[in-house]
Protein backbone atom coordinates (compact mmCIF):
# COMPACT_ATOMS: atom_id res chain seq x y z
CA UNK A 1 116.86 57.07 68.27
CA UNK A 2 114.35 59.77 69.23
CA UNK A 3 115.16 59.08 73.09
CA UNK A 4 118.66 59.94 72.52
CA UNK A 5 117.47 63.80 70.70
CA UNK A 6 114.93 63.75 73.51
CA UNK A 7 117.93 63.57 76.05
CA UNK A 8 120.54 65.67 73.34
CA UNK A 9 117.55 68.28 73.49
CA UNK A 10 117.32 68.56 77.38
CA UNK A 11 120.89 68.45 77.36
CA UNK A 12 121.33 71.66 75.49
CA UNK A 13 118.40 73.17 77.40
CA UNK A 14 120.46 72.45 80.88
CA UNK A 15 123.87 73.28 79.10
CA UNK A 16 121.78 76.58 78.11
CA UNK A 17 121.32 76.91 81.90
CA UNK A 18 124.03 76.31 82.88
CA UNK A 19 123.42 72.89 84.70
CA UNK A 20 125.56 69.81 84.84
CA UNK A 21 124.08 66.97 86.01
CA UNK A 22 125.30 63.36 85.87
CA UNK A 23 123.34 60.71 83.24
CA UNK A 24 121.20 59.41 86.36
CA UNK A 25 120.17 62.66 87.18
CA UNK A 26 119.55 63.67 83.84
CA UNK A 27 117.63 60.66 83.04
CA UNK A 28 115.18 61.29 85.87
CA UNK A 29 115.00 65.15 85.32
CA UNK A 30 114.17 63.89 81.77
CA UNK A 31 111.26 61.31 83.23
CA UNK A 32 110.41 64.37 85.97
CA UNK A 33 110.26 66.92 82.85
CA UNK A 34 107.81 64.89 80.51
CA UNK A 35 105.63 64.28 83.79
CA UNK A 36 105.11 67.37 84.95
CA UNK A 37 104.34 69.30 81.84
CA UNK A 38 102.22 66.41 80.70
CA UNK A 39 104.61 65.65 77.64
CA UNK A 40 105.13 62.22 78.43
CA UNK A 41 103.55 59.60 76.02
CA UNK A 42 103.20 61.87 73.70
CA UNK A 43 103.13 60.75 70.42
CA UNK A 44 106.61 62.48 69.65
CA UNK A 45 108.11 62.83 72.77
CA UNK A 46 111.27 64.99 71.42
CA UNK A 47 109.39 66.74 69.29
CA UNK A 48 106.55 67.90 72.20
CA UNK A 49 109.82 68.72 74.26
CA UNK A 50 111.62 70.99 71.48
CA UNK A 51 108.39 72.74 70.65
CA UNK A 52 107.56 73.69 74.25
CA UNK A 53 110.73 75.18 74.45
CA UNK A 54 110.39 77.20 71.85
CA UNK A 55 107.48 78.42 72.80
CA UNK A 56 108.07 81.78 75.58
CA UNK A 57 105.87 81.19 77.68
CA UNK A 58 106.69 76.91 78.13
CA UNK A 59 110.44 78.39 77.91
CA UNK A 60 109.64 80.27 81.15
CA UNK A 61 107.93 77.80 82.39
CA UNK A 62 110.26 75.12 81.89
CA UNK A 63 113.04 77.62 83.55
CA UNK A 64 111.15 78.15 86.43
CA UNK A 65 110.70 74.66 87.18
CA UNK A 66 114.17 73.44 86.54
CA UNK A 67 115.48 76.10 88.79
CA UNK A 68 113.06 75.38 91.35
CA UNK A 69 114.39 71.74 91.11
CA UNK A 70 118.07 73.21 91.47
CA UNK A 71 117.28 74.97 94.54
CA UNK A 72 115.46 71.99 96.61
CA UNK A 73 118.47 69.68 95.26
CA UNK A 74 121.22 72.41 97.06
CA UNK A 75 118.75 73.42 99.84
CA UNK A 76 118.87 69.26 100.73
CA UNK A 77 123.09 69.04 100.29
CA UNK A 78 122.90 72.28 102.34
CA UNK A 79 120.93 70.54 104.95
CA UNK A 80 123.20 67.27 104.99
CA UNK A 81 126.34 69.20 105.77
């Protein structure tokens, strides 16, 4: 149960966004997220992730990171074509 807010949260963070992804990528954005800001075994998981977002300055942070993420993943289609 708290996976699947963990995942509704990042959805409506990426939906905020505007980013579609497909579940895969989701699902490793998700296991890329937790990682990088150090939120993963946390003891509440969902509840690290919703809090961080709240927060301004994570908010930013989190934005900055995701978009970064967006740009490598076009730059690498880009480079394909």
């Amino acid at each position: 149960m708290v996976v699947a807010v963990s995942r509704t949260i990042l959805m409506g963070i990426l939906t905020s966004m505007h980013v579609w992804l497909s579940q895969p990528e989701v699902e490793q954005l998700y296991r890329e997220l937790l990682d990088h800001f150090g939120l993963a075994g946390a003891l509440n998981e969902c509840q690290a992730l919703e809090n961080s977002w709240k927060d301004p300055y994570n908010k930013r942070q989190i934005e900055a990171w995701l978009k970064r993420k967006r740009r490598k993943k076009e730059e690498a289609i880009t480079g394909l074509i």
